[in-house]
Protein backbone atom coordinates (compact mmCIF):
# COMPACT_ATOMS: atom_id res chain seq x y z
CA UNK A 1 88.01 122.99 125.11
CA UNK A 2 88.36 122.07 121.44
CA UNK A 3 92.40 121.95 121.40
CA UNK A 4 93.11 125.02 119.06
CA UNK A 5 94.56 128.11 119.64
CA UNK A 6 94.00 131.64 118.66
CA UNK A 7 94.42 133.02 115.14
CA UNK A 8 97.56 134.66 115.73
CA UNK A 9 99.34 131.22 117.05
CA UNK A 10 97.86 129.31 113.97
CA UNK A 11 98.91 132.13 111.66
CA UNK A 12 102.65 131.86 112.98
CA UNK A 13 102.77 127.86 113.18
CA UNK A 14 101.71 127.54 109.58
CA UNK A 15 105.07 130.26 108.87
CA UNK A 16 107.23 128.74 111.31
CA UNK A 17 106.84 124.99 110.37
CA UNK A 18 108.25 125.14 107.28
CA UNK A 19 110.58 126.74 108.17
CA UNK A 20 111.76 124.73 111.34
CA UNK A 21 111.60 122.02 109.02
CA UNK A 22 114.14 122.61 106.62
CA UNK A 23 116.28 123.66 109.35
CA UNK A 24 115.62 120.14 110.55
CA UNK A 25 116.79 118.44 107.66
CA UNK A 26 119.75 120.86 106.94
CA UNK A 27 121.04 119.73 110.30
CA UNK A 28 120.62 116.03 109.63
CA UNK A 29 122.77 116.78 105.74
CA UNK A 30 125.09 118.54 107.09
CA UNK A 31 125.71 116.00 110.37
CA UNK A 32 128.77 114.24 108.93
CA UNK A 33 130.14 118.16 108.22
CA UNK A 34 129.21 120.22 111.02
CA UNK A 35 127.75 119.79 114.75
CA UNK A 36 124.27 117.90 114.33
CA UNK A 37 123.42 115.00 112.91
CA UNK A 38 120.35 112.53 112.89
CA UNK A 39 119.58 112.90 116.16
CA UNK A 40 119.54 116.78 116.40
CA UNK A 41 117.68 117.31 112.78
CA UNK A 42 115.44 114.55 113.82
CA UNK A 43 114.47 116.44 117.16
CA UNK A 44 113.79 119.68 115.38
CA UNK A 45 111.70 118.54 113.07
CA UNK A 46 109.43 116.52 116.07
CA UNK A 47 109.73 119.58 117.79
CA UNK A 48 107.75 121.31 114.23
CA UNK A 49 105.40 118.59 114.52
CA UNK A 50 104.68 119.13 117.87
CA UNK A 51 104.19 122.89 117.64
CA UNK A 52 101.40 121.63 114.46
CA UNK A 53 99.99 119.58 116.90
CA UNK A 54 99.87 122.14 119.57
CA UNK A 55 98.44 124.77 117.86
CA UNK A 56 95.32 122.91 115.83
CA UNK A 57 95.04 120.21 117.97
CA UNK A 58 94.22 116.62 117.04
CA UNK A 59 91.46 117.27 115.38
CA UNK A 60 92.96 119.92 112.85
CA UNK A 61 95.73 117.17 112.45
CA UNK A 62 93.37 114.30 111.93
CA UNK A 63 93.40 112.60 108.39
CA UNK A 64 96.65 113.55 107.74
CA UNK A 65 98.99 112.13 109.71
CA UNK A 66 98.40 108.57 112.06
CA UNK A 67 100.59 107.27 114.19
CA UNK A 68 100.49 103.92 112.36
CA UNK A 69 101.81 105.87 109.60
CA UNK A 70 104.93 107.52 111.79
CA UNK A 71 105.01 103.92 113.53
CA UNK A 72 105.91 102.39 110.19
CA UNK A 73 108.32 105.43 109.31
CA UNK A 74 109.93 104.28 112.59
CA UNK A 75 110.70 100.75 112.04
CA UNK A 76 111.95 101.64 108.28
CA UNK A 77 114.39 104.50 110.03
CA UNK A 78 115.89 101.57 112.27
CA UNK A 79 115.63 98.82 109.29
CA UNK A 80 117.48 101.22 107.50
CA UNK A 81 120.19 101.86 110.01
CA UNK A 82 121.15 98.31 110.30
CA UNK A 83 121.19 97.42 106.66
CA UNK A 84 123.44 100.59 106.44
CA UNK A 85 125.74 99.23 109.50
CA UNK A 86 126.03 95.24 107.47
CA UNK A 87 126.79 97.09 104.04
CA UNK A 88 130.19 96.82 104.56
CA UNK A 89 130.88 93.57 106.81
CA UNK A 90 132.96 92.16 105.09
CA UNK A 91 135.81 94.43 106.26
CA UNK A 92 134.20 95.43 109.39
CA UNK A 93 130.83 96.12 111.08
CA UNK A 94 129.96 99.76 110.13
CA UNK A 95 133.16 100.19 107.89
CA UNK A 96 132.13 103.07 105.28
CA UNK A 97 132.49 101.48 101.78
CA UNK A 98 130.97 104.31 99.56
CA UNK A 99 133.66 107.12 101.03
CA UNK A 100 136.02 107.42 97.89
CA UNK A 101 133.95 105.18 95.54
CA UNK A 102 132.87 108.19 93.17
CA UNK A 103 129.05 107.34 93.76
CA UNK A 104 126.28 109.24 95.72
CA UNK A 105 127.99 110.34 98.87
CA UNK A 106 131.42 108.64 97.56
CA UNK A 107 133.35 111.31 96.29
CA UNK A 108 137.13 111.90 96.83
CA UNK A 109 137.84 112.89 100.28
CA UNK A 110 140.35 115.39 100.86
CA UNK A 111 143.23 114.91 103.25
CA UNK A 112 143.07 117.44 106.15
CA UNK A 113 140.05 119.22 107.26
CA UNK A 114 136.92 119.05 104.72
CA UNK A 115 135.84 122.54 103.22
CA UNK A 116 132.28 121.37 103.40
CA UNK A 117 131.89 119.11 100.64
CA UNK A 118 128.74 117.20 101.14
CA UNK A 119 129.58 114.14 98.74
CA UNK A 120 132.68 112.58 100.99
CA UNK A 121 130.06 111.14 103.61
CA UNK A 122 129.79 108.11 102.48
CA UNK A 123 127.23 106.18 104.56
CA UNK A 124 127.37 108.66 107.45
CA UNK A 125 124.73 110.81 105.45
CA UNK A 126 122.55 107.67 105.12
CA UNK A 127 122.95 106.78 108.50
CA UNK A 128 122.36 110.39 109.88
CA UNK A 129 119.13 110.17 107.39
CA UNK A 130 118.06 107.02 108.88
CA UNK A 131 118.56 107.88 112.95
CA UNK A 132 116.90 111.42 111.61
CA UNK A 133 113.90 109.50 110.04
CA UNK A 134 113.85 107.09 113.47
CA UNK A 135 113.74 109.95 116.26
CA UNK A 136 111.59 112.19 114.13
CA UNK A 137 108.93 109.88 113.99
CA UNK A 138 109.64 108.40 117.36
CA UNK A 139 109.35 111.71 118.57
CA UNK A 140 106.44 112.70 117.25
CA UNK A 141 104.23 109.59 118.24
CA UNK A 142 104.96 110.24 121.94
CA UNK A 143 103.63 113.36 121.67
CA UNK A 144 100.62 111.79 120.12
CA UNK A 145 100.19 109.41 123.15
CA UNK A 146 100.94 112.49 125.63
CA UNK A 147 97.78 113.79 123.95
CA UNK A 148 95.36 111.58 123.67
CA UNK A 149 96.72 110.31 127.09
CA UNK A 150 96.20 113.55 128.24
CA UNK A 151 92.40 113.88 126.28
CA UNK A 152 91.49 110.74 128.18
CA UNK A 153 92.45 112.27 131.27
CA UNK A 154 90.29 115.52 130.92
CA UNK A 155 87.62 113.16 129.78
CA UNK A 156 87.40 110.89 132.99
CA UNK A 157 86.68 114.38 135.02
């Protein structure tokens, strides 16, 4: 078996991916906004990696993507997250310093419910970017062990 599918599933993966994505990353923007967040975006986009990885196999995925590579992605993620979490100790562990600054993510925050205004995050964005960056590419590495654990199994037989 050399781990690819048929034309038709290959055709619709390289459509679909894209597209799942985006969709991915929309839902980790929007997190602080809406229902989603880091976790949610990050799991859609594994799940995009894992339909690549399903469809061409390891060996149409080989070269351009290692799981040292999404390893390191990983630890930045969770680096990331805690650097985030001490920004604003000094008042309190976690306590969101850019919200009304005027900077990137700081803008005025309306009282009452938020029309949607993606700039009043503060550091929620950055810290839905950061879990999103950690489960994406914690995500995807399992399913890179499931394989080749998997491969190693068929190969013993």
């Amino acid at each position: 078996m050399n781990g690819e599918m048929s034309v038709i599933v290959r055709t619709i993966t390289r459509f679909v991916y894209g597209l799942t994505v985006i969709f991915g990353f929309y839902v980790v923007m929007h997190g602080h906004l809406t229902p989603g967040g880091g976790f949610q975006g990050g799991s859609v986009v594994a799940t995009a990696f894992a339909l690549l990885v399903v469809a061409f196999g390891v060996v149409g995925i080989k070269g351009k993507l290692s799981a040292h590579i999404l390893q390191n992605l990983e630890e930045v993620g969770a680096l990331a997250f805690i650097a985030l979490g001490f920004i604003g100790i000094g008042t309190s562990f976690f306590y969101n310093i850019i919200a009304n600054s005027g900077s990137v993510f700081g803008a005025h925050t309306p009282i009452g419910i938020n029309g949607g205004i993606l700039d009043t995050g503060g550091t929620l964005p950055w810290m839905n970017w950061a879990v999103g960056l950690k489960v994406m590419t914690g995500l995807a590495v399992v399913v890179l062990v499931m394989l080749v654990g998997g491969r190693n199994e068929e190969e013993k037989r």
